[in-house]
C-alpha atoms as a PDB file:
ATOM      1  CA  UNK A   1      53.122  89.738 119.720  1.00  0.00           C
ATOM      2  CA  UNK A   2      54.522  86.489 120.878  1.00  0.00           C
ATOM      3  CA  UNK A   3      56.798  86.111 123.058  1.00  0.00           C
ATOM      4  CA  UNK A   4      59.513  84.267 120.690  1.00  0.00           C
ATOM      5  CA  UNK A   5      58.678  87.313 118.271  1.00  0.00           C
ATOM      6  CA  UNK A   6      59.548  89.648 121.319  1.00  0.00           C
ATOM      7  CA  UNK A   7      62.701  88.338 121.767  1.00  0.00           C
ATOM      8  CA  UNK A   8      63.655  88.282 118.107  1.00  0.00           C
ATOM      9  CA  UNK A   9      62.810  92.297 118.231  1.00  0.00           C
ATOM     10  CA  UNK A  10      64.698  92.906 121.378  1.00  0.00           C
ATOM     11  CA  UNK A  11      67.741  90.998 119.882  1.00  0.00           C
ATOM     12  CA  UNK A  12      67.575  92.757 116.653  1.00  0.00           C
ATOM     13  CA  UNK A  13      67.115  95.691 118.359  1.00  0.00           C
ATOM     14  CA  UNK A  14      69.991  95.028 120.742  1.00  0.00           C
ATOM     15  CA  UNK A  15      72.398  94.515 118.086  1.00  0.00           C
ATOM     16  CA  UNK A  16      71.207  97.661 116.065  1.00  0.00           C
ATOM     17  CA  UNK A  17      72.541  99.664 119.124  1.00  0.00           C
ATOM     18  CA  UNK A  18      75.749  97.407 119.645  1.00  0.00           C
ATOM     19  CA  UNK A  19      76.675  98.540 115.880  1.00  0.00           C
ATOM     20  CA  UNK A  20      75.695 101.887 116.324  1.00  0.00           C
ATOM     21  CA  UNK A  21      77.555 103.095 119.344  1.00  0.00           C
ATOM     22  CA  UNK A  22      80.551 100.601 117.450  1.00  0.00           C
ATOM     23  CA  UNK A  23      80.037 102.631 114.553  1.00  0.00           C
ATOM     24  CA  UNK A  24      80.448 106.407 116.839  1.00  0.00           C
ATOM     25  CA  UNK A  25      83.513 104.779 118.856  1.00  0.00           C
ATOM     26  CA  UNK A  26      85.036 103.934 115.209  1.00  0.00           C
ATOM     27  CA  UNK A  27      83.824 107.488 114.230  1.00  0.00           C
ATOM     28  CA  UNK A  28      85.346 109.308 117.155  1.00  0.00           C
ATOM     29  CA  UNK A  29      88.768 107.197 116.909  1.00  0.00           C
ATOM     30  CA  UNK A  30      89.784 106.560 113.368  1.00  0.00           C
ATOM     31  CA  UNK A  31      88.490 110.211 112.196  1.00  0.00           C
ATOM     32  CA  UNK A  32      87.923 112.849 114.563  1.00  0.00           C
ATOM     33  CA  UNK A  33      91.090 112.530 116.799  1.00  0.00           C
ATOM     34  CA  UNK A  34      93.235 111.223 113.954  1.00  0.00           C
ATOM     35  CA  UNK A  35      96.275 113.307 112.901  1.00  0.00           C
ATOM     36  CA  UNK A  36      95.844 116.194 109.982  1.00  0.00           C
ATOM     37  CA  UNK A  37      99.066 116.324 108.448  1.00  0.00           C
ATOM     38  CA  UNK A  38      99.338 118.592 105.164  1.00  0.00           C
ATOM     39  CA  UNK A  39     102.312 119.627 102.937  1.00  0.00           C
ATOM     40  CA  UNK A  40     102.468 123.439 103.301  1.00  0.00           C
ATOM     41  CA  UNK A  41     106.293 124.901 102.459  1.00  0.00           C
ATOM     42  CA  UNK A  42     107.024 128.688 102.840  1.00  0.00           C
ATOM     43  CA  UNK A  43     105.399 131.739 103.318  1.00  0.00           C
ATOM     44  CA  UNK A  44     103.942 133.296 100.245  1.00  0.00           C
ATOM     45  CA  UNK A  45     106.362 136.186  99.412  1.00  0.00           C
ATOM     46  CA  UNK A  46     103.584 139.226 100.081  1.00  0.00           C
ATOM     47  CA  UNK A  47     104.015 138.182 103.951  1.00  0.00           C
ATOM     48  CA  UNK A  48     107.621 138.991 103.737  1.00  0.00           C
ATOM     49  CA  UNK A  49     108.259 135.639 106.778  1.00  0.00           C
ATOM     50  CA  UNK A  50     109.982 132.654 107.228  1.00  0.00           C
ATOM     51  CA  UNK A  51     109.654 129.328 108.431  1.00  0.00           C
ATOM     52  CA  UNK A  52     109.885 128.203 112.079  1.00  0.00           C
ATOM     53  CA  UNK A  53     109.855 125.490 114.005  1.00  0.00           C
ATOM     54  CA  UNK A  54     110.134 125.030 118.036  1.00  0.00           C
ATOM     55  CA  UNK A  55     109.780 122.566 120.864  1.00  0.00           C
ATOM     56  CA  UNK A  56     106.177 122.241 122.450  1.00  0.00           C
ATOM     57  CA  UNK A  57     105.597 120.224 125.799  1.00  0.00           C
ATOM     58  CA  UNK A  58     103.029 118.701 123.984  1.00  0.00           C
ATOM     59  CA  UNK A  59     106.192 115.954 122.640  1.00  0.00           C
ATOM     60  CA  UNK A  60     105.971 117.776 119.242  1.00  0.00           C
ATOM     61  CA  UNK A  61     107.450 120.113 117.006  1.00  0.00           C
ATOM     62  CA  UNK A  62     105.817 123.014 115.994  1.00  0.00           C
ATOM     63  CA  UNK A  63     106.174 124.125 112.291  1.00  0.00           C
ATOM     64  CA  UNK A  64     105.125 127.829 111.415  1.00  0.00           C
ATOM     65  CA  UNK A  65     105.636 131.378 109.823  1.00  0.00           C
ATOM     66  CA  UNK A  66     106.814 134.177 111.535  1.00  0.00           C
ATOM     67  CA  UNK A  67     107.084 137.756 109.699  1.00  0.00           C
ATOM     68  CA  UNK A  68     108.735 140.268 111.705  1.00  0.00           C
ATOM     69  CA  UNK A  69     106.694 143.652 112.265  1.00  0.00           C
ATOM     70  CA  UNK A  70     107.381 147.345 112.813  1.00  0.00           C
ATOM     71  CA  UNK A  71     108.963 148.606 116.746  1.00  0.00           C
ATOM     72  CA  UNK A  72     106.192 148.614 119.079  1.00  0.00           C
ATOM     73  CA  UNK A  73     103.412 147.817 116.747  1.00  0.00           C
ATOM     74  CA  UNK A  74     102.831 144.809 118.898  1.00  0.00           C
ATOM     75  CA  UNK A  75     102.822 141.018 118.156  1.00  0.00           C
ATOM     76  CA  UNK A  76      99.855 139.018 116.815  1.00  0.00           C
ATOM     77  CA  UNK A  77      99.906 134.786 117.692  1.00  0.00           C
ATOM     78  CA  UNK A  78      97.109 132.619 115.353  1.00  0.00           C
ATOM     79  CA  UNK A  79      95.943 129.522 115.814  1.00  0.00           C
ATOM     80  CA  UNK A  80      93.777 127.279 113.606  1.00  0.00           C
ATOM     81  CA  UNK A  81      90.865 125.550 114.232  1.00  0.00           C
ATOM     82  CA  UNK A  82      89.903 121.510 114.196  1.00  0.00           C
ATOM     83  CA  UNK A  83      90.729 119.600 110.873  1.00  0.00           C
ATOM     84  CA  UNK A  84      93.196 122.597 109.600  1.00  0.00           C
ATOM     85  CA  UNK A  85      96.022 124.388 109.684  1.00  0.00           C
ATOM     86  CA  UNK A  86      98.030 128.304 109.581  1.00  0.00           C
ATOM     87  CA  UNK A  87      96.837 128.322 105.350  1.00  0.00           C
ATOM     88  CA  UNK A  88      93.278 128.964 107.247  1.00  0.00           C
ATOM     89  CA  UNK A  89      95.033 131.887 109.130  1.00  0.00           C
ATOM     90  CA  UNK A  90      96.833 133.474 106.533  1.00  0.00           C
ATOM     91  CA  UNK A  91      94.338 136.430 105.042  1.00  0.00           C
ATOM     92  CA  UNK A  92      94.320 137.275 108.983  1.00  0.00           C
ATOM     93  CA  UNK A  93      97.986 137.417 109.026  1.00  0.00           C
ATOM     94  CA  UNK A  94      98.108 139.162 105.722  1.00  0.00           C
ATOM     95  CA  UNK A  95      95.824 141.912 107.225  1.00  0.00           C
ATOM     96  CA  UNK A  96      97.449 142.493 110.318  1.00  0.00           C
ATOM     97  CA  UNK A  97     100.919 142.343 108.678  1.00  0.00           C
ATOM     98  CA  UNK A  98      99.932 145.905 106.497  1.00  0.00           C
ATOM     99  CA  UNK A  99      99.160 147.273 109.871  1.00  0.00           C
ATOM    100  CA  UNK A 100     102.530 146.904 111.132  1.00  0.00           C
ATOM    101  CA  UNK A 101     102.057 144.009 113.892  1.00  0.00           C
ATOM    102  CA  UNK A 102     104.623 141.345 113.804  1.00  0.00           C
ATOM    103  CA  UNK A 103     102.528 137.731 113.073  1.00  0.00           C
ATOM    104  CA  UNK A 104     103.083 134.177 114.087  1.00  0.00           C
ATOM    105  CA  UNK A 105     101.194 131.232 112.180  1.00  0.00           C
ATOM    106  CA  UNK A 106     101.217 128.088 113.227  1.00  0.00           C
ATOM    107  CA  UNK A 107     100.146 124.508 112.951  1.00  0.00           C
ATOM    108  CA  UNK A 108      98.827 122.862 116.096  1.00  0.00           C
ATOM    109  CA  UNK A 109     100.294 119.073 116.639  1.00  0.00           C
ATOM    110  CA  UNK A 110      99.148 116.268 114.570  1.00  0.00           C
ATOM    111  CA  UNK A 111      97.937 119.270 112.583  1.00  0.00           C
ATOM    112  CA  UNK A 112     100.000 120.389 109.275  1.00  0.00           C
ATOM    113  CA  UNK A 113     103.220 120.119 109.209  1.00  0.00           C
ATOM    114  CA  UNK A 114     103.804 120.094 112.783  1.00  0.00           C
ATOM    115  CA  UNK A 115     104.496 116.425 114.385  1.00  0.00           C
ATOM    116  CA  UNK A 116     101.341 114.414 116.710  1.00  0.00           C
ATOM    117  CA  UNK A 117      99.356 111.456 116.420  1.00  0.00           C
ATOM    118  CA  UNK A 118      95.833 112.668 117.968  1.00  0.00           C
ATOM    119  CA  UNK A 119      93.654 115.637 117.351  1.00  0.00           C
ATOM    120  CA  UNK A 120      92.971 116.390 121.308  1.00  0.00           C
ATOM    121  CA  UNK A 121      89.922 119.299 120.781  1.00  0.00           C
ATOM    122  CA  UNK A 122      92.588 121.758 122.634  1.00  0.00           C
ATOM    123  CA  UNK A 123      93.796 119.961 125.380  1.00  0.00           C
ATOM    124  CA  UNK A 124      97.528 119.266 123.782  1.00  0.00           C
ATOM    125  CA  UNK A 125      97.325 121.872 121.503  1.00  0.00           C
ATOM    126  CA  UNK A 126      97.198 124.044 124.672  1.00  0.00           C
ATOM    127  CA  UNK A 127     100.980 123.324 125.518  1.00  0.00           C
ATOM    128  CA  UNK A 128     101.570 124.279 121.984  1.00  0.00           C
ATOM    129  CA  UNK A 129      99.802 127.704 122.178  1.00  0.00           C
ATOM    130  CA  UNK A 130     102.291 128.619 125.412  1.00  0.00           C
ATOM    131  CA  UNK A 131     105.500 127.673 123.169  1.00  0.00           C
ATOM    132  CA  UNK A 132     104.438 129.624 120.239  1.00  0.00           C
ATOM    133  CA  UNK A 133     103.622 132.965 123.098  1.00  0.00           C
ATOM    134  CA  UNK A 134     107.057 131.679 124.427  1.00  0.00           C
ATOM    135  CA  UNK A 135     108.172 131.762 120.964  1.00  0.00           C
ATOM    136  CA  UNK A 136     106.932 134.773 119.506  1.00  0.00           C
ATOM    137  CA  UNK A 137     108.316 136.628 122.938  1.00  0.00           C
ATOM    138  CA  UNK A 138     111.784 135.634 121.931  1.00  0.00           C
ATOM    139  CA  UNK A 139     111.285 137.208 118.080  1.00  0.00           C
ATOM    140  CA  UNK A 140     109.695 140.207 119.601  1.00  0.00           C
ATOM    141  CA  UNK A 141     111.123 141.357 122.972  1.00  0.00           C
ATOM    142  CA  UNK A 142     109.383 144.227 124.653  1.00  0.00           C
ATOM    143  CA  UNK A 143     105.938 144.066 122.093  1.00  0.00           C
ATOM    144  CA  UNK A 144     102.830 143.699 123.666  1.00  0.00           C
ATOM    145  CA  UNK A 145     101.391 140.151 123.004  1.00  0.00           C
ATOM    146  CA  UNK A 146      97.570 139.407 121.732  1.00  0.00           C
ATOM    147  CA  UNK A 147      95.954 135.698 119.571  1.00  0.00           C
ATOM    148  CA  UNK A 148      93.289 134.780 117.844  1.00  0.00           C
ATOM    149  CA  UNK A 149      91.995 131.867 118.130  1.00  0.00           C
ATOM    150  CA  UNK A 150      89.237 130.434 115.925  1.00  0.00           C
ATOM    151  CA  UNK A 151      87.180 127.447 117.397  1.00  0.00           C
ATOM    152  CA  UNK A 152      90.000 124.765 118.729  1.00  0.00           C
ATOM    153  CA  UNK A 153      92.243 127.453 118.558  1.00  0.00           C
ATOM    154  CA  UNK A 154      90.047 129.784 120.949  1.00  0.00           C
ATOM    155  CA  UNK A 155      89.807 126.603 122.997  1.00  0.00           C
ATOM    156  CA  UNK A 156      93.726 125.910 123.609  1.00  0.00           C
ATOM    157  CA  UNK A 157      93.815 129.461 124.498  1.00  0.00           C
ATOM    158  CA  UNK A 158      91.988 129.166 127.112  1.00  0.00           C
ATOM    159  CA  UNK A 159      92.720 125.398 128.228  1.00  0.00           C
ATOM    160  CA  UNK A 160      96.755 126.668 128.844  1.00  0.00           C
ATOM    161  CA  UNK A 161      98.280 125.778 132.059  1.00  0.00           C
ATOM    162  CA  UNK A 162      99.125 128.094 133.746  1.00  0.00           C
ATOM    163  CA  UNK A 163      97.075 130.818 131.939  1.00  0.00           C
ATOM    164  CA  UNK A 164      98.678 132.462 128.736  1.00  0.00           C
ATOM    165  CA  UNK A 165     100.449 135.321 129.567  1.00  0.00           C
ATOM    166  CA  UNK A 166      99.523 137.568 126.516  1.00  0.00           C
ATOM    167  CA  UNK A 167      97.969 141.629 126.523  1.00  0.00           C
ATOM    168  CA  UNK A 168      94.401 140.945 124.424  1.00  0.00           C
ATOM    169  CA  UNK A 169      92.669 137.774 123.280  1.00  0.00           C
ATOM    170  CA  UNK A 170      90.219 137.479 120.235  1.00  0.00           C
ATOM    171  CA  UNK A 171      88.337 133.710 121.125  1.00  0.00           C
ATOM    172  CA  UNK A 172      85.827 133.098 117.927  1.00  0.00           C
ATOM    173  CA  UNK A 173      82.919 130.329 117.886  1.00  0.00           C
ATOM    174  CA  UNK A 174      84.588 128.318 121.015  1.00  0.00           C
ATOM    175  CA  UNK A 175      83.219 125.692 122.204  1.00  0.00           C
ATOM    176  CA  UNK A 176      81.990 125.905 126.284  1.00  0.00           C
ATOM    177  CA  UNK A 177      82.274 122.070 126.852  1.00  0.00           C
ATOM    178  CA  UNK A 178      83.396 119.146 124.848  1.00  0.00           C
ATOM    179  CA  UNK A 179      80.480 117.534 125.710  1.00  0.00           C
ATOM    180  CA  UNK A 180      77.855 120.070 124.293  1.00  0.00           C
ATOM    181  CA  UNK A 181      80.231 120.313 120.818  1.00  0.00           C
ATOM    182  CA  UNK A 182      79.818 116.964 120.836  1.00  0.00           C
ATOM    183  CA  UNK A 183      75.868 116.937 120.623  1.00  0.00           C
ATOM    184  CA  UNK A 184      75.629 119.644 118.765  1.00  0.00           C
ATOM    185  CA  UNK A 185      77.893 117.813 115.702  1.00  0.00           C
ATOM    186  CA  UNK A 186      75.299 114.734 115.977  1.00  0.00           C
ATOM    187  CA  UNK A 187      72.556 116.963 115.965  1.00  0.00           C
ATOM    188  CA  UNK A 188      73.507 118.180 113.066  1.00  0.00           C
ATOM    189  CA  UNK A 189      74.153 115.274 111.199  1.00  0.00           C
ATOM    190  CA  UNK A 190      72.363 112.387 112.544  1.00  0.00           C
ATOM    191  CA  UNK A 191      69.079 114.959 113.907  1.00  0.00           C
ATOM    192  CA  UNK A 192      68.495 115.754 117.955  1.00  0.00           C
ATOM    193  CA  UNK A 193      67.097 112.459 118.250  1.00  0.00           C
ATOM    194  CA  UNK A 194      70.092 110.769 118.219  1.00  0.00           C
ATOM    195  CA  UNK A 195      72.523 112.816 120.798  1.00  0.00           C
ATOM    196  CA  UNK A 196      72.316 110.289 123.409  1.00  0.00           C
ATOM    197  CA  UNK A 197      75.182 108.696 121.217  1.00  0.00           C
ATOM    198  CA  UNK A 198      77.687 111.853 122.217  1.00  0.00           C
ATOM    199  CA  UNK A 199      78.681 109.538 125.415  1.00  0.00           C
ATOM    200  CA  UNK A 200      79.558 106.669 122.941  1.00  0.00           C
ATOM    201  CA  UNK A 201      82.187 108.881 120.727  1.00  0.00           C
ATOM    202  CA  UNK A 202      83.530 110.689 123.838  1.00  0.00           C
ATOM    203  CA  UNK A 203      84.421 107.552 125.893  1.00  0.00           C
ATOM    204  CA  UNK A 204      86.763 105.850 123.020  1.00  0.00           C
ATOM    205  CA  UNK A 205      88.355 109.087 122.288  1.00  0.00           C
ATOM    206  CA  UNK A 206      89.195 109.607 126.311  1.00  0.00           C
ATOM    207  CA  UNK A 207      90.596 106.388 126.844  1.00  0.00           C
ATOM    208  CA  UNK A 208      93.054 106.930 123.546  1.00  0.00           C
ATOM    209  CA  UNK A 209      93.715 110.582 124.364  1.00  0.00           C
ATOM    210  CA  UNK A 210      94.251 109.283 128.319  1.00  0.00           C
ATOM    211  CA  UNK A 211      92.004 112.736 128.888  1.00  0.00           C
ATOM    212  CA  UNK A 212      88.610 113.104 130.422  1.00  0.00           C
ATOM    213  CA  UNK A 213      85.431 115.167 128.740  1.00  0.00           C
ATOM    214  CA  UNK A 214      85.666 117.198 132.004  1.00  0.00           C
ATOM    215  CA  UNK A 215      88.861 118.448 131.185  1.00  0.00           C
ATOM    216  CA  UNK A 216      87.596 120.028 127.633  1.00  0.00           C
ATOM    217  CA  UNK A 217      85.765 122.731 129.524  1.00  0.00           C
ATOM    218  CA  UNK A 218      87.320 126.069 128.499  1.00  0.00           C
ATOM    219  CA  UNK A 219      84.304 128.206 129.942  1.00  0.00           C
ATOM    220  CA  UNK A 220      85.087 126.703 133.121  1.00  0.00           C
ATOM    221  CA  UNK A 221      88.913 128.701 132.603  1.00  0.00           C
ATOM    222  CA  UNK A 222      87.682 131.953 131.222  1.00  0.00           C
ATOM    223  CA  UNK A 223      86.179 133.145 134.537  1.00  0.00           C
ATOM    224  CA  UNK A 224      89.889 133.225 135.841  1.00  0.00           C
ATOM    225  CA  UNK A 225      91.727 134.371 132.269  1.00  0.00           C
ATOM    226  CA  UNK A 226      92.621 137.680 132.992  1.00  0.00           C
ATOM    227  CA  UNK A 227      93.583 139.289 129.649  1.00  0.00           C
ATOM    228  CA  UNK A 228      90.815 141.438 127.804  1.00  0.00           C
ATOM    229  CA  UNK A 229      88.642 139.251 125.885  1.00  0.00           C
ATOM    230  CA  UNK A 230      86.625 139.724 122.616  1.00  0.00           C
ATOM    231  CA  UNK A 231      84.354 136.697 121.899  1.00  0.00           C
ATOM    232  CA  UNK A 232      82.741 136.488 118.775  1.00  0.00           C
ATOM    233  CA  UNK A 233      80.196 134.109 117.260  1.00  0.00           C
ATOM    234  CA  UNK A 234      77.239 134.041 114.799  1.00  0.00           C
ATOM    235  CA  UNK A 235      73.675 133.894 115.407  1.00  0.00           C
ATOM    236  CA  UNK A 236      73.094 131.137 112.727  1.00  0.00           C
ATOM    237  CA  UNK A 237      76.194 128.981 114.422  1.00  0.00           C
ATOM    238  CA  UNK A 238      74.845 125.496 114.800  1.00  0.00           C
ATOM    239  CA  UNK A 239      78.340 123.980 115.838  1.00  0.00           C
ATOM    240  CA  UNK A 240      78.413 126.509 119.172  1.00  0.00           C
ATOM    241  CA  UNK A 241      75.293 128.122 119.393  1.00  0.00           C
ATOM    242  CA  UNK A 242      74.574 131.251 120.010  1.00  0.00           C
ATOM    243  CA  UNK A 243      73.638 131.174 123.458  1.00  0.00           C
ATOM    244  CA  UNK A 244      76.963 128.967 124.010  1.00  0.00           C
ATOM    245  CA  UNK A 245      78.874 132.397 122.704  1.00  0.00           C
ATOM    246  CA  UNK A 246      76.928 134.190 124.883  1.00  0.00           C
ATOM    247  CA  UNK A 247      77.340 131.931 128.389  1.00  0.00           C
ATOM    248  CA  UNK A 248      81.188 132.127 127.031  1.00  0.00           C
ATOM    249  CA  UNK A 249      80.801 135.821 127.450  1.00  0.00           C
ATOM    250  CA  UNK A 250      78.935 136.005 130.662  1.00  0.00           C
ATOM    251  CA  UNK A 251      81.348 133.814 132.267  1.00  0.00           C
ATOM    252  CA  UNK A 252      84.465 135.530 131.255  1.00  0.00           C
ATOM    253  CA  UNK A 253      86.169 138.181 133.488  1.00  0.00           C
ATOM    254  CA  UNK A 254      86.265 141.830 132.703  1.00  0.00           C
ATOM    255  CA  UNK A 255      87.720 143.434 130.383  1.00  0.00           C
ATOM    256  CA  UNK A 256      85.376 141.873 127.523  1.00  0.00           C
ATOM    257  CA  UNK A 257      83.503 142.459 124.751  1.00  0.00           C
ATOM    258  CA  UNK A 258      80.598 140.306 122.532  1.00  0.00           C
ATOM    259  CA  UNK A 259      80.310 140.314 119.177  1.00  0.00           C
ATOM    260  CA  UNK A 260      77.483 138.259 117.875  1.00  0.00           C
ATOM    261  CA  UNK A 261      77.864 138.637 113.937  1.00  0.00           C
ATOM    262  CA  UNK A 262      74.526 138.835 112.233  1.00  0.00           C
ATOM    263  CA  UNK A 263      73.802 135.627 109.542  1.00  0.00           C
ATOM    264  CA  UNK A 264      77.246 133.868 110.451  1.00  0.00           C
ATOM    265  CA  UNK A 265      77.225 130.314 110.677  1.00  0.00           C
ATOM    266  CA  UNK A 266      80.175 128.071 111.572  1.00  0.00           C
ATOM    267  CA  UNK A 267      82.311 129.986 108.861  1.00  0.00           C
ATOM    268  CA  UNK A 268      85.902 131.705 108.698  1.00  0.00           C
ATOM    269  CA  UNK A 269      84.462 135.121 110.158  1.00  0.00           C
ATOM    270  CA  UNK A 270      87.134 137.083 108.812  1.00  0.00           C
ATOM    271  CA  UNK A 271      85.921 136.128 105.177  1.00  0.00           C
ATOM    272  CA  UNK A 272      82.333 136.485 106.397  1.00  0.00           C
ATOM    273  CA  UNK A 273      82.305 139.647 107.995  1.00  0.00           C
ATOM    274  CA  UNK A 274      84.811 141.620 105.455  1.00  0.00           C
ATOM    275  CA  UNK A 275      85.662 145.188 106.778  1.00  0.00           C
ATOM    276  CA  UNK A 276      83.483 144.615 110.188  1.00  0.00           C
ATOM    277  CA  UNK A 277      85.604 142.024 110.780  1.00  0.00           C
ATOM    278  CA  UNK A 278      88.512 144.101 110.105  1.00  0.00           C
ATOM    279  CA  UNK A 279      87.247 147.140 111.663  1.00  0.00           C
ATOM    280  CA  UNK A 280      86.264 145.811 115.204  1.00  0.00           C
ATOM    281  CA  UNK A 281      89.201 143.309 115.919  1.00  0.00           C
ATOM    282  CA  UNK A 282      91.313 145.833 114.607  1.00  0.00           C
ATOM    283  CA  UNK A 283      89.830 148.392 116.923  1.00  0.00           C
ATOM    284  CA  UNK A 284      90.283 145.696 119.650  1.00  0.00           C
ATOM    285  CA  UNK A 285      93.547 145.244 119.092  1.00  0.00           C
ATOM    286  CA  UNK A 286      94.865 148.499 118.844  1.00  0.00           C
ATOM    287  CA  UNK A 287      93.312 149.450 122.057  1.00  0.00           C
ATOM    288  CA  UNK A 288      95.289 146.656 124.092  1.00  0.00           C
ATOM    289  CA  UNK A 289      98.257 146.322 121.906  1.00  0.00           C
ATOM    290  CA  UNK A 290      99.148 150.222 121.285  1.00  0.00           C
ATOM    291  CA  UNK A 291      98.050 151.467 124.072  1.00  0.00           C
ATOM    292  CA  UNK A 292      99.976 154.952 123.669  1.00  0.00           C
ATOM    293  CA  UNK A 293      98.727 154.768 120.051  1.00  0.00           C
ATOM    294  CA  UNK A 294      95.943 158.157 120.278  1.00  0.00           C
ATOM    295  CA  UNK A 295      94.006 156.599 117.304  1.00  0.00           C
ATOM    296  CA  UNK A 296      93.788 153.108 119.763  1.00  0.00           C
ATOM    297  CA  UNK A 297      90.444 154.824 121.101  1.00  0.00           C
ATOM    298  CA  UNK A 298      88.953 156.026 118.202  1.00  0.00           C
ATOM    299  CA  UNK A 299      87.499 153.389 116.430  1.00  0.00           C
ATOM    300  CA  UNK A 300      86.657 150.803 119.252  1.00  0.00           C
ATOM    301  CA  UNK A 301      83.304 148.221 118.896  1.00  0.00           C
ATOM    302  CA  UNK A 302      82.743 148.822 122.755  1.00  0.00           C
ATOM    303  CA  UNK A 303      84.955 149.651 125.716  1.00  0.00           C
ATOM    304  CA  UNK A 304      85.503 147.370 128.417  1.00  0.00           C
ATOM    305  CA  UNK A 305      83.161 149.953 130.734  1.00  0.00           C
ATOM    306  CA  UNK A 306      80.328 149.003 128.590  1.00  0.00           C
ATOM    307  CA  UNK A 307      81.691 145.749 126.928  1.00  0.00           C
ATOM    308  CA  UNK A 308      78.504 144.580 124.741  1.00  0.00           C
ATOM    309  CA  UNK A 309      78.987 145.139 120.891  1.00  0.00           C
ATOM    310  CA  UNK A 310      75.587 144.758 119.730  1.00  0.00           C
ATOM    311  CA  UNK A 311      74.665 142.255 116.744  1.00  0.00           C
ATOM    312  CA  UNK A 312      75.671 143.692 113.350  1.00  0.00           C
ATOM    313  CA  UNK A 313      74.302 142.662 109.598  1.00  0.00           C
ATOM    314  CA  UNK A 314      77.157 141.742 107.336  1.00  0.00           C
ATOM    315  CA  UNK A 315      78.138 144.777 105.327  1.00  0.00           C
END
């Protein structure tokens, strides 16, 4: 090859790369951290709520449904994951409802109806997770407190500052570090080849979110989160893998459980695994939530003694 030839490659070559990593800034900026808003209205009538709204220290205001439940049946916060809103939470807060738990829905900032201008993977929607338990505290004096949180929502559970003060936490498919979600998305749709462009989507989104990728690292937090824990994933998750779940679960403190659910990709678990779903959180739940209730130890996935729930098929 000659050398003018050589230099015409490395140019071309050179600019090829300039328009890629332009291409995952523009990515990263215009569509993953942009806001998700979404008409939504009332509560469907079957869930017997109402609409709310409240202050977060995140600058926005939260928009949600709370339906009151029955005296000391305990209090149930959810919270969405990325790109969505409390419509994704709604057969959880249907369920949970019947049982007699008093629910709170919401939608995280820049998400729904709730005010934002940036998606921030957890880190604002953190401040909005300790309004809502602030909130939901204020609607239900005196009930014990648990949330599920699916994905983000697992991840501004944990990212809270100071730590949530709530009685059980359900944290599905969360992400250990942003960094790994990140290459795990590009593997996915670009192949494991390309990963070394997770740096180039990360850096415009922390200079617009004025946040660092070191700072979206909830299993760095769950070592020192102190209320019991289920974490649940799927062994076919490609989003946060497996053995993600499972560091998630050897990091946390005790009391905790593991659920890895058998097939389950990155899908809404509660459609996926039907009445296990139903069946183990609900077990989980009960135990922390009614604690005098003498059924609360009947039907429990694993006890916090001998925390691992082993993998299950879908029924």
């Amino acid at each position: 090859m000659t050398s003018s030839r050589l230099r015409r490659v490395l140019l071309f070559g050179l600019l090829g790369l300039i328009l890629l990593t332009g291409a995952a800034a523009w990515i990263s900026e215009c569509l993953l951290t942009g806001p998700k808003p979404a008409a939504i209205g009332p509560p469907p009538p079957d869930l017997h709520g109402e609409q709310v709204s409240f202050a977060s220290a995140s600058g926005a205001t939260i928009h949600g449904w709370y339906a009151a439940g029955a005296q000391g049946g305990g209090a149930v916060l959810l919270l969405h994951g990325v790109y969505s809103n409390r419509l994704a939470m709604l057969p959880r807060a249907r369920w949970l409802h019947a049982l007699g738990y008093a629910v709170l829905l919401i939608d995280f900032q820049a998400s729904g109806e709730s005010s934002g201008d940036a998606v921030t993977f957890g880190w604002r929607e953190a401040k909005d997770a300790a309004a809502a338990v602030a909130y939901l505290r204020s609607r239900a004096p005196g009930e014990r407190i648990g949330v599920i949180g699916t994905s983000m929502g697992g991840a501004a559970t944990l990212l809270a500052d100071p730590p949530l003060s709530v009685d059980a936490v359900v944290l599905e498919q969360v992400y250990p570090t942003i960094d790994q979600a990140t290459r795990n998305r590009i593997a996915i749709y670009l192949g494991s080849h390309m990963t070394w462009l997770a740096p180039a989507m990360l850096t415009p989104t922390s200079w617009r979110l004025g946040l660092r990728p070191e700072q979206l690292r909830p299993i760095e937090r769950i070592s020192a989160f102190a209320p019991p824990k289920l974490i649940v994933g799927g062994d076919a998750d490609r989003h946060t893998l497996p053995t993600e779940t499972m560091a998630m679960y050897a990091a946390a403190a005790a009391p905790k459980q593991l659920w890895i659910v058998h097939g389950a990709e990155h899908v809404d678990l509660y459609h996926y695994a039907g009445d296990d779903y139903r069946q183990r959180v609900g077990a989980f739940l009960q135990r922390w939530l009614r604690p005098n209730d003498d059924a609360a130890a009947k039907g429990a996935a694993a006890s916090p003694e001998n925390p691992v729930a082993t993998p299950e098929t879908r029924p």
